[in-house]
PDB file of N, CA and C in Angstrom:
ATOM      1  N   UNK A   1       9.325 -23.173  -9.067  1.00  0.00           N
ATOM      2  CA  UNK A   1       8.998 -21.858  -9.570  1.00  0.00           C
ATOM      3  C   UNK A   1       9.818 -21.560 -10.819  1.00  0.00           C
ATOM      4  N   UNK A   2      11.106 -21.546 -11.151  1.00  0.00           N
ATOM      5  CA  UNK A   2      11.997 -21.406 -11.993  1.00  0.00           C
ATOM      6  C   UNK A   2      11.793 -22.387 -13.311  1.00  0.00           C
ATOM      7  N   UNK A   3      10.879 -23.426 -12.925  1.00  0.00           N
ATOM      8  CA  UNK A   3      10.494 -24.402 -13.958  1.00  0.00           C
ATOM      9  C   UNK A   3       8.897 -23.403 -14.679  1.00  0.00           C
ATOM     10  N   UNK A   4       8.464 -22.946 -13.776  1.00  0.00           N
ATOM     11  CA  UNK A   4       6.906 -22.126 -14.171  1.00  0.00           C
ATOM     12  C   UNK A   4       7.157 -20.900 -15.349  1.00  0.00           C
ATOM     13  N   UNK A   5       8.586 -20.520 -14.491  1.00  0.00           N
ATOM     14  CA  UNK A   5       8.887 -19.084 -15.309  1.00  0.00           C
ATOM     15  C   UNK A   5       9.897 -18.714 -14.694  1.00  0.00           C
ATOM     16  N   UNK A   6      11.087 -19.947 -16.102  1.00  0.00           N
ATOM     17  CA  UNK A   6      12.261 -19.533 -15.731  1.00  0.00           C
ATOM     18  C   UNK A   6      13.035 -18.324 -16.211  1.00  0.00           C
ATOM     19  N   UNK A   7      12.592 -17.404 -17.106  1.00  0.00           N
ATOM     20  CA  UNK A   7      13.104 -15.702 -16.994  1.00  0.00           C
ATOM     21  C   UNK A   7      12.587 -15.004 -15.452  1.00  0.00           C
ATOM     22  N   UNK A   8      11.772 -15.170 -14.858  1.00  0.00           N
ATOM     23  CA  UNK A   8      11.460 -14.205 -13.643  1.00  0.00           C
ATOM     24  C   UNK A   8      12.447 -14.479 -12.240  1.00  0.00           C
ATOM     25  N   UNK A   9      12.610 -13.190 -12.114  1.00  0.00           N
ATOM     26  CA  UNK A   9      13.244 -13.323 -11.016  1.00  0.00           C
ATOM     27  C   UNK A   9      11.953 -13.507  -9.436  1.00  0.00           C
ATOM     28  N   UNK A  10      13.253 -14.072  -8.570  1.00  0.00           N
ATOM     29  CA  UNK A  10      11.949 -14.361  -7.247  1.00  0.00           C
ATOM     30  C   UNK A  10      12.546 -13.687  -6.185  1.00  0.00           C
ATOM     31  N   UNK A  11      11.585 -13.214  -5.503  1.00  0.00           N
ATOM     32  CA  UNK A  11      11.832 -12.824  -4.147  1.00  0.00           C
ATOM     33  C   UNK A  11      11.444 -13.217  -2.713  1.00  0.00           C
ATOM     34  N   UNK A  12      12.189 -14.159  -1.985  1.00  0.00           N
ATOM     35  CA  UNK A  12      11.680 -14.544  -0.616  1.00  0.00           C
ATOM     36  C   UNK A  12      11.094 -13.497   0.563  1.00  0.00           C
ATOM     37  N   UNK A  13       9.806 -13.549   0.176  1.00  0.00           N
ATOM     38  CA  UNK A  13       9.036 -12.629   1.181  1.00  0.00           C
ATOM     39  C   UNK A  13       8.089 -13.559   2.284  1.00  0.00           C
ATOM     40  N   UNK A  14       8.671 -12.388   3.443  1.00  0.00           N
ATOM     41  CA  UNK A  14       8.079 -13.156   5.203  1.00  0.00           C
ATOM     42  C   UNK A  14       8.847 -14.418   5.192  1.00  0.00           C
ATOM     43  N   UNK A  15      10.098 -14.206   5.410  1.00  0.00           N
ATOM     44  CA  UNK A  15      10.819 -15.767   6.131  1.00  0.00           C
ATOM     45  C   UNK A  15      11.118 -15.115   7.367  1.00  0.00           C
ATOM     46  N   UNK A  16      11.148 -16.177   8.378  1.00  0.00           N
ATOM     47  CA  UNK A  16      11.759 -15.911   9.645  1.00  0.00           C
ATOM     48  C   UNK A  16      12.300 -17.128  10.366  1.00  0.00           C
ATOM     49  N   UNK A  17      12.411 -16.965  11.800  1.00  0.00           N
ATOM     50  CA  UNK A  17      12.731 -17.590  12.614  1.00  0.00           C
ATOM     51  C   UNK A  17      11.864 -17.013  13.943  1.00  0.00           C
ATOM     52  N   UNK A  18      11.125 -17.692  15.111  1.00  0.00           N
ATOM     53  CA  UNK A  18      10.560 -17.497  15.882  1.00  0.00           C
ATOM     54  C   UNK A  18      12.274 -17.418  16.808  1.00  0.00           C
ATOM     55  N   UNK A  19      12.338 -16.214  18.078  1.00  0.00           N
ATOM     56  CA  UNK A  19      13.154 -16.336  18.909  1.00  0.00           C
ATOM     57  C   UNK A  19      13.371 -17.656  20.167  1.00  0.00           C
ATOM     58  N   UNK A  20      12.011 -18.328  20.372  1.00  0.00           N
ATOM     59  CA  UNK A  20      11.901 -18.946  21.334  1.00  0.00           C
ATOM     60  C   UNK A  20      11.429 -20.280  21.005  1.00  0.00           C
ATOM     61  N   UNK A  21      11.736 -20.341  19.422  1.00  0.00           N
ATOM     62  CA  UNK A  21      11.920 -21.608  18.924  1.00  0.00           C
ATOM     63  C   UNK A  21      12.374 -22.917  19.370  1.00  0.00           C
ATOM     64  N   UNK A  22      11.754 -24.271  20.140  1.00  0.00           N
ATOM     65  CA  UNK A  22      12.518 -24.865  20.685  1.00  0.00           C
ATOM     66  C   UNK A  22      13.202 -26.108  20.154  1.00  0.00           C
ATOM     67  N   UNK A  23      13.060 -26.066  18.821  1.00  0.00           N
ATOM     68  CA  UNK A  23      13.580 -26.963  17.826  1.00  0.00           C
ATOM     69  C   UNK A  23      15.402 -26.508  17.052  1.00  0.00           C
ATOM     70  N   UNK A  24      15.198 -25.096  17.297  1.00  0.00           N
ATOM     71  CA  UNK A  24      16.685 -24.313  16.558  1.00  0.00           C
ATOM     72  C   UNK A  24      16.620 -23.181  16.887  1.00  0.00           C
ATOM     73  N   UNK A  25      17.561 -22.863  16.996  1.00  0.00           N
ATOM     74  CA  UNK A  25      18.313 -21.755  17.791  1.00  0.00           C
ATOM     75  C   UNK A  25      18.599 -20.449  16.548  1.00  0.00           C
ATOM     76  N   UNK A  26      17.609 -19.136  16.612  1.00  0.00           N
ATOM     77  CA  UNK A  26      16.827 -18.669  15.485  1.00  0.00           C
ATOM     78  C   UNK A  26      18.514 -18.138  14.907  1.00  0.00           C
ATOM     79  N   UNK A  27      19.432 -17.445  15.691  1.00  0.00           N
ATOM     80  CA  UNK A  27      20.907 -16.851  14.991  1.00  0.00           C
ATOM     81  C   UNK A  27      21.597 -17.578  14.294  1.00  0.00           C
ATOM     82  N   UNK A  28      21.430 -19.027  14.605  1.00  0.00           N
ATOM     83  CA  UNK A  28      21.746 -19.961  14.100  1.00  0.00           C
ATOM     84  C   UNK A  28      21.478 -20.093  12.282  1.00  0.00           C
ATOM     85  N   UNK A  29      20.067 -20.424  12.898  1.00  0.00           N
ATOM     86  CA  UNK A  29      19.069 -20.544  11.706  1.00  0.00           C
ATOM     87  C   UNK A  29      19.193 -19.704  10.444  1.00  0.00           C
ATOM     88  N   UNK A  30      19.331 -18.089  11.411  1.00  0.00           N
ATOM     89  CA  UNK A  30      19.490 -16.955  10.313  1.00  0.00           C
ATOM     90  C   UNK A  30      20.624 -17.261   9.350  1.00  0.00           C
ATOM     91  N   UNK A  31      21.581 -17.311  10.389  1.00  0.00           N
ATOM     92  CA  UNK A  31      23.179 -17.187   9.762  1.00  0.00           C
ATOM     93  C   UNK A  31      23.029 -18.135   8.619  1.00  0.00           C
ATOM     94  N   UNK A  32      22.600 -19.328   8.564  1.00  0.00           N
ATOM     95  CA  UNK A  32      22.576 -20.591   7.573  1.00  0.00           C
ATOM     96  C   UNK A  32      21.630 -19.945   6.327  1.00  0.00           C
ATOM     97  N   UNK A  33      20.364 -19.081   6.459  1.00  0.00           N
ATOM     98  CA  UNK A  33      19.766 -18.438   5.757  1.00  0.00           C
ATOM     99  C   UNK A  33      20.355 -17.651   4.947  1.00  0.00           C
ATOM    100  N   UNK A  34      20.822 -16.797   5.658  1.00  0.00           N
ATOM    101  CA  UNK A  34      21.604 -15.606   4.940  1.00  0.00           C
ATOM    102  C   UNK A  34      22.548 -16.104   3.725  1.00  0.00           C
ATOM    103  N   UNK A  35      23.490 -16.724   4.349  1.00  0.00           N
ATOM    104  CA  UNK A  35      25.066 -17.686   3.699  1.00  0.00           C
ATOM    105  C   UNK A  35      24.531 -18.002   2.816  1.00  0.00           C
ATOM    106  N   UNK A  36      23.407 -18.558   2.610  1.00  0.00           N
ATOM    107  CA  UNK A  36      22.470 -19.575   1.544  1.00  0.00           C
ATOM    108  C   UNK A  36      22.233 -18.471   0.308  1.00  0.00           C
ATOM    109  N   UNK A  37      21.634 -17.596   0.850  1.00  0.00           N
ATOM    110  CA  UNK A  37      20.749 -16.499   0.137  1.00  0.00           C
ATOM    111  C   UNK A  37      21.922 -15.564  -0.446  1.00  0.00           C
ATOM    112  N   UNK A  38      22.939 -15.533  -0.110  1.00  0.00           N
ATOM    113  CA  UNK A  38      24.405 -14.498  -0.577  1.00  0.00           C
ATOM    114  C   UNK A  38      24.988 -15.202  -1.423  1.00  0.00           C
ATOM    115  N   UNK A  39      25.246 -16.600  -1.089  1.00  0.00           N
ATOM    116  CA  UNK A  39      26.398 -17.046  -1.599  1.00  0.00           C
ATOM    117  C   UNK A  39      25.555 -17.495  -3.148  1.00  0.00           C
ATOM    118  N   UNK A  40      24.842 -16.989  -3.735  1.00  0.00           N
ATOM    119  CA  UNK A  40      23.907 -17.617  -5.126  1.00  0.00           C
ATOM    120  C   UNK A  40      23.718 -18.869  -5.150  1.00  0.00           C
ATOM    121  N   UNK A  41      23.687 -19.342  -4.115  1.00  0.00           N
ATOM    122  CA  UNK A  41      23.199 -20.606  -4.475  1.00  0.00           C
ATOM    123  C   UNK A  41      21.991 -20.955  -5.689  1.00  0.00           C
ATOM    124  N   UNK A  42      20.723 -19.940  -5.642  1.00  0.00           N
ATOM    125  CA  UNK A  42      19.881 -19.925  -6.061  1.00  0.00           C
ATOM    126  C   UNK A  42      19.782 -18.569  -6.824  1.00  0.00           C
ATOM    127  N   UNK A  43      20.744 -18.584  -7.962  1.00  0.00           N
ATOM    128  CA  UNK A  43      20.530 -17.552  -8.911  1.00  0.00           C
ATOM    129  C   UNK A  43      19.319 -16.438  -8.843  1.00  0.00           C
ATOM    130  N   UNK A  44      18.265 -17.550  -8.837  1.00  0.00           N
ATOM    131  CA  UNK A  44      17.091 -16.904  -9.568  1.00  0.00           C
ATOM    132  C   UNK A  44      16.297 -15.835  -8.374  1.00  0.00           C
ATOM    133  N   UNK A  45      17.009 -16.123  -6.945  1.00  0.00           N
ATOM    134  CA  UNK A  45      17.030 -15.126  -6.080  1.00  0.00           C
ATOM    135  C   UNK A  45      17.368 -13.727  -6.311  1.00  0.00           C
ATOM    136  N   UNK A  46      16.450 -12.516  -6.192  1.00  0.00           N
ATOM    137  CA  UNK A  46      16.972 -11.562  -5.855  1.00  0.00           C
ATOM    138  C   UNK A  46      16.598 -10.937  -5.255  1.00  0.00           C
ATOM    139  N   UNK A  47      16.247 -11.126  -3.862  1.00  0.00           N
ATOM    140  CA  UNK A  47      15.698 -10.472  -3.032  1.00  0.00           C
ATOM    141  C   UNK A  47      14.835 -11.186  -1.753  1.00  0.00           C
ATOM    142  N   UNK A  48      14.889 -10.654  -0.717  1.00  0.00           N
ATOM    143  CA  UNK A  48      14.311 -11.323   0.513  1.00  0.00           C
ATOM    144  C   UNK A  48      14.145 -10.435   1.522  1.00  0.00           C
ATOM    145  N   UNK A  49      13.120 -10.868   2.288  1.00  0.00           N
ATOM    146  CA  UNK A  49      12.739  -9.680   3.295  1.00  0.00           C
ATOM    147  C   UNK A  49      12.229 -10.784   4.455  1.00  0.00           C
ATOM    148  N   UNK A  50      12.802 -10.332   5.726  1.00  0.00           N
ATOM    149  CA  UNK A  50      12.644 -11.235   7.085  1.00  0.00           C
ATOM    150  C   UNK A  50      11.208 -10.518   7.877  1.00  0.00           C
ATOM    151  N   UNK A  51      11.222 -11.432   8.250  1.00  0.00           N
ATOM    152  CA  UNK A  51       9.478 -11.144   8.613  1.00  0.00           C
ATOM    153  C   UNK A  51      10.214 -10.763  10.267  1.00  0.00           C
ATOM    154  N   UNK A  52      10.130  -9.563  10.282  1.00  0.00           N
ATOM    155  CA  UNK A  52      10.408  -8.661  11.679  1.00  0.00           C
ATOM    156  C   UNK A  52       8.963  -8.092  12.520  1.00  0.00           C
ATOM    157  N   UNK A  53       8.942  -9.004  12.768  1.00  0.00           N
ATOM    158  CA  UNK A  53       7.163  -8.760  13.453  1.00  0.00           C
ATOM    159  C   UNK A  53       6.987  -9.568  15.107  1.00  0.00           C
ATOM    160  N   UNK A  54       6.112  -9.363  15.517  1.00  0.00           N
ATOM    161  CA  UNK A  54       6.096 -10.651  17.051  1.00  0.00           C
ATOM    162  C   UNK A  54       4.616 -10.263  16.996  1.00  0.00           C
ATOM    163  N   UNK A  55       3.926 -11.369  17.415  1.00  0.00           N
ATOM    164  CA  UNK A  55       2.548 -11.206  17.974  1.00  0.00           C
ATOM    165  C   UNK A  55       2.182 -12.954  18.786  1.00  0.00           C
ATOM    166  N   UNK A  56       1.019 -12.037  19.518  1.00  0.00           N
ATOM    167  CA  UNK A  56       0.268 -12.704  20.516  1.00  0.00           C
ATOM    168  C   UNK A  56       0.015 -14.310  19.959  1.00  0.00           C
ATOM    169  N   UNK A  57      -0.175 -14.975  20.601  1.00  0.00           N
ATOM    170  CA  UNK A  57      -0.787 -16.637  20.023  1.00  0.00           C
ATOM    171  C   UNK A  57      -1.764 -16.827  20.959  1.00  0.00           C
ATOM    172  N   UNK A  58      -1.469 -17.156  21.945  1.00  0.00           N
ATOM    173  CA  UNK A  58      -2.767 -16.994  23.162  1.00  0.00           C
ATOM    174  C   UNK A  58      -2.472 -16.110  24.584  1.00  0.00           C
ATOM    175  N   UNK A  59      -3.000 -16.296  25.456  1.00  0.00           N
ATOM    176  CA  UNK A  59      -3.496 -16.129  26.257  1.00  0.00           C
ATOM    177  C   UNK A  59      -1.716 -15.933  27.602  1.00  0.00           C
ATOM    178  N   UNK A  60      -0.881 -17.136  27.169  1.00  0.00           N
ATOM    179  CA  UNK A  60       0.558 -17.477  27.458  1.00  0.00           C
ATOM    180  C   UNK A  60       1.272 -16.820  26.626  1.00  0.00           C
ATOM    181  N   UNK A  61       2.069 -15.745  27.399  1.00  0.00           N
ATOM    182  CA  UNK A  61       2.920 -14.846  26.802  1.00  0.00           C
ATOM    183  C   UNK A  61       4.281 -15.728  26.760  1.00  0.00           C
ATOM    184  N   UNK A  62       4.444 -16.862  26.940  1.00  0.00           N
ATOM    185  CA  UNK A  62       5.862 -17.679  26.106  1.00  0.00           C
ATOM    186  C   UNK A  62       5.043 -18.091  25.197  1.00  0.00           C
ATOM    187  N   UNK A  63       4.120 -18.309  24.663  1.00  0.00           N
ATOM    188  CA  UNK A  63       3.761 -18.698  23.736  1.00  0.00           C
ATOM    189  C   UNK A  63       3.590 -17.645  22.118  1.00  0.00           C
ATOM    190  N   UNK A  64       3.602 -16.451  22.830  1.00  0.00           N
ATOM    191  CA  UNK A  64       3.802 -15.402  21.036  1.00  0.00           C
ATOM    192  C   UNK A  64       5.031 -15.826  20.665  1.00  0.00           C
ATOM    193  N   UNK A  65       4.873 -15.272  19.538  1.00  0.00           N
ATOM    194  CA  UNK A  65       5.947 -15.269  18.136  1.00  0.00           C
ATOM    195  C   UNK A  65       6.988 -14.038  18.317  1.00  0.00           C
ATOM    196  N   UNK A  66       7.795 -14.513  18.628  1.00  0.00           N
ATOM    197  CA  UNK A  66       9.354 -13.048  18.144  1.00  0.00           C
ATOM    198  C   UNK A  66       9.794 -13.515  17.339  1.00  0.00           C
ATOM    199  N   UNK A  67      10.330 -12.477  16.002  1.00  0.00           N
ATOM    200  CA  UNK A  67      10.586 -12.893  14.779  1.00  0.00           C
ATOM    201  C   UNK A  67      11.549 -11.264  14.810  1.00  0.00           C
ATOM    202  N   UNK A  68      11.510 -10.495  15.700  1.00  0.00           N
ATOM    203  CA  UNK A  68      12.131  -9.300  16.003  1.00  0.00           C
ATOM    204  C   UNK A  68      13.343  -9.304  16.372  1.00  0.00           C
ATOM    205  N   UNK A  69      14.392  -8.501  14.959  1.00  0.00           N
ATOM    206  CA  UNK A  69      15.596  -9.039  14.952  1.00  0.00           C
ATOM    207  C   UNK A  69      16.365  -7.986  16.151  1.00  0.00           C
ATOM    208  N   UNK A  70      15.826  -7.231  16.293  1.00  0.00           N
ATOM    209  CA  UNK A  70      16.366  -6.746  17.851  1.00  0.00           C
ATOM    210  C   UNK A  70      16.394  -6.818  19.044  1.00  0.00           C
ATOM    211  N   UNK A  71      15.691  -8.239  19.294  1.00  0.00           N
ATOM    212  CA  UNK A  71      14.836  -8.228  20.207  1.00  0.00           C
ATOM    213  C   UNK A  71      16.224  -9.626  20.880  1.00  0.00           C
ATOM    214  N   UNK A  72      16.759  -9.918  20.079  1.00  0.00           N
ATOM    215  CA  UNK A  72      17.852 -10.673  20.616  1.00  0.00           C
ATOM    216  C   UNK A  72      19.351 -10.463  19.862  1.00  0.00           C
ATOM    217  N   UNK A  73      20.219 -10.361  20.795  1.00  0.00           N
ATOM    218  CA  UNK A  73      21.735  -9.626  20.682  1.00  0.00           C
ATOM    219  C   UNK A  73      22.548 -10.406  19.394  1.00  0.00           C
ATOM    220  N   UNK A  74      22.337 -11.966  19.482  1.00  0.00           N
ATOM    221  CA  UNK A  74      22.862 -12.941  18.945  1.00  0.00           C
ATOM    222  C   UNK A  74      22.049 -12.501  17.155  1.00  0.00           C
ATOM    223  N   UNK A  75      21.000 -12.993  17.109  1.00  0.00           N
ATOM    224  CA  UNK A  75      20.286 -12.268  16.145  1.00  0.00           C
ATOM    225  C   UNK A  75      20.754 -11.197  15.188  1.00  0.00           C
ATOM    226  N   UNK A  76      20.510  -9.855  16.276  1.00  0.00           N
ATOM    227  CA  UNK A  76      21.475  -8.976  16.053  1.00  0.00           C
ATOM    228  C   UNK A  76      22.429  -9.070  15.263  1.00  0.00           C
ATOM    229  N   UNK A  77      23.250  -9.776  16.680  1.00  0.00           N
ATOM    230  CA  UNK A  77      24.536  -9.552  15.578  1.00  0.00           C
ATOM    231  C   UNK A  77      24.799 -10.301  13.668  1.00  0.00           C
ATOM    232  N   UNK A  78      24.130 -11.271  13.747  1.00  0.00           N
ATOM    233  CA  UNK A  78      23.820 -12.221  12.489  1.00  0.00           C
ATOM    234  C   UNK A  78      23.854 -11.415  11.426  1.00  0.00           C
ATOM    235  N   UNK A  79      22.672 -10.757  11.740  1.00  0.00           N
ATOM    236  CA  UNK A  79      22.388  -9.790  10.060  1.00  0.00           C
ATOM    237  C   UNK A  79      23.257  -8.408  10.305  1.00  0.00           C
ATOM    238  N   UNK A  80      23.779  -8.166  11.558  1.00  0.00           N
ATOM    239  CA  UNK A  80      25.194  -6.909  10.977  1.00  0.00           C
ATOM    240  C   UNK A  80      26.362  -7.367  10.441  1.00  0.00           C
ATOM    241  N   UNK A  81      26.585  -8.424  10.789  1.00  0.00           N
ATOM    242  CA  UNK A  81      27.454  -9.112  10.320  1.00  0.00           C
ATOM    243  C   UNK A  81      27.504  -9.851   8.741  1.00  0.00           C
ATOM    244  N   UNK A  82      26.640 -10.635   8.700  1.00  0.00           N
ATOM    245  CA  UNK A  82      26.461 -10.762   7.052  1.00  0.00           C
ATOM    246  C   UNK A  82      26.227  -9.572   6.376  1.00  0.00           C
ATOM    247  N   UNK A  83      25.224  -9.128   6.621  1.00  0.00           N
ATOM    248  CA  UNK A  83      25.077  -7.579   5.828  1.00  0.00           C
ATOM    249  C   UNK A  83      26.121  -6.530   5.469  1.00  0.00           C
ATOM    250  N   UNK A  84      27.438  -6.564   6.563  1.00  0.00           N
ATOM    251  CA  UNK A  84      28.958  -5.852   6.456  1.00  0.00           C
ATOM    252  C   UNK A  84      29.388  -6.841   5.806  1.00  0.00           C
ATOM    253  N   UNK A  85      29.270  -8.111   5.654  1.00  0.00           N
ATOM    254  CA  UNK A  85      30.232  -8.982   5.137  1.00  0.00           C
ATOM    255  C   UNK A  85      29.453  -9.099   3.515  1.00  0.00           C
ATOM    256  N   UNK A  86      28.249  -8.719   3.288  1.00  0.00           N
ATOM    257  CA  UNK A  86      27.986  -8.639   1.990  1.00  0.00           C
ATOM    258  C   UNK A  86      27.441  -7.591   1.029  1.00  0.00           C
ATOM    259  N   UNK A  87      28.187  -6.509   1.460  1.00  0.00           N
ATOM    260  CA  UNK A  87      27.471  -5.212   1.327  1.00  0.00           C
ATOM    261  C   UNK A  87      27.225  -5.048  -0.016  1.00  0.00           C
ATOM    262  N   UNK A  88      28.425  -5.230  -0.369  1.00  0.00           N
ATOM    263  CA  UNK A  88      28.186  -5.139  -2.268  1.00  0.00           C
ATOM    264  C   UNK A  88      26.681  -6.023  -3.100  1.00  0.00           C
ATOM    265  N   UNK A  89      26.326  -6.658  -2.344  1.00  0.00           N
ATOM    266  CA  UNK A  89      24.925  -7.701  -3.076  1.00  0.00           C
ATOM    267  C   UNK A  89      23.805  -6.712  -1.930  1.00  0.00           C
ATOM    268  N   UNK A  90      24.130  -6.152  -1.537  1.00  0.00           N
ATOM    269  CA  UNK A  90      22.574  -5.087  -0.891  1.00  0.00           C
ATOM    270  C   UNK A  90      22.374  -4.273  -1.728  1.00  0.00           C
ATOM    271  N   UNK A  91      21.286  -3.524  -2.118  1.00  0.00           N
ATOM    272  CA  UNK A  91      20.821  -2.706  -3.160  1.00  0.00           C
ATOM    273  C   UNK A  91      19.195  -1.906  -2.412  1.00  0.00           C
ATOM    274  N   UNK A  92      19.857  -0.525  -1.614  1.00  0.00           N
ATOM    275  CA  UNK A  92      18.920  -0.395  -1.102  1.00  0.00           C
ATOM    276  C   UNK A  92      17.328   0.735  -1.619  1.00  0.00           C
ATOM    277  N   UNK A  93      17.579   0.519  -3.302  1.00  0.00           N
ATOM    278  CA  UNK A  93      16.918   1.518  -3.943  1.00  0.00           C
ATOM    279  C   UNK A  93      16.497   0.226  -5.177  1.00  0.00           C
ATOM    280  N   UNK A  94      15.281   0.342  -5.487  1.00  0.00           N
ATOM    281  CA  UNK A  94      14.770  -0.515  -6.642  1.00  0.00           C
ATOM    282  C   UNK A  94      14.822   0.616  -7.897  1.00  0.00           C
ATOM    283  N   UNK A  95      15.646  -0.298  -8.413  1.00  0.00           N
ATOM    284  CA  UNK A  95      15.656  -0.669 -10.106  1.00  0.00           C
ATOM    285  C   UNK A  95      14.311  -0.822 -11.091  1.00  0.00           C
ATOM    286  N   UNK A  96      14.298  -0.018 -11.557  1.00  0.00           N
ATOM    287  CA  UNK A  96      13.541  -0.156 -12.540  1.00  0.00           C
ATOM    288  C   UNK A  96      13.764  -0.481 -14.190  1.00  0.00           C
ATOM    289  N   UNK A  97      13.602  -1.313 -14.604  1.00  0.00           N
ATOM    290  CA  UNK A  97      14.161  -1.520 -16.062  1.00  0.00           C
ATOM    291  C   UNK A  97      12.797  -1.856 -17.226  1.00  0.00           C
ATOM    292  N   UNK A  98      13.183  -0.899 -18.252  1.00  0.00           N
ATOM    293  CA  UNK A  98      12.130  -1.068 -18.961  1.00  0.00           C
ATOM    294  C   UNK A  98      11.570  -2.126 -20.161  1.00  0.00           C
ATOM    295  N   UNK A  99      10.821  -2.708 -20.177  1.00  0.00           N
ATOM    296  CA  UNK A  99      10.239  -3.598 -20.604  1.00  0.00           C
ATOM    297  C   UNK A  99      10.301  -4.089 -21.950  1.00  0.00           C
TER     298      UNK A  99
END
């Protein structure tokens, strides 16, 4: 993307982690997300939004999607914790700058 149009900034929209994921362990997952996404690794980041949603898949209720960061404690705690630990890079009002 940064090669397409490297002045634009990007924003990671709908990432998650399923809760009942049986490949990785989603607090896990987050925490490595977050760290990634704070620490600039990727400059051209500014902004991301976690896909906080759950729905049905079939018929087998272990089988929906939790992606609902309240919905587990560990979770939870992940994004209060990075989020206190990175408060200064949150910006909870958009910027507008003129053209």
């Amino acid at each position: 993307m940064i090669q397409i149009a490297p002045n634009k900034p990007i924003i990671v929209a709908e990432f998650g982690c399923d809760l009942h994921n049986r490949h990785v362990d989603a607090a896990s997952w987050a925490k490595s997300a977050l760290e990634d996404l704070f620490s600039n690794r990727w400059p051209a980041i500014v902004g991301f939004c976690w896909w906080n949603e759950g729905w049905q898949n079939d018929n087998r209720k272990r089988h929906d999607t939790d992606m609902i960061i309240l919905h587990d404690v560990d979770l939870t705690r992940v994004f209060r914790s990075e989020f206190a630990q990175h408060g200064d890079k949150i910006q909870e009002t958009l910027l507008i700058t003129p053209r």
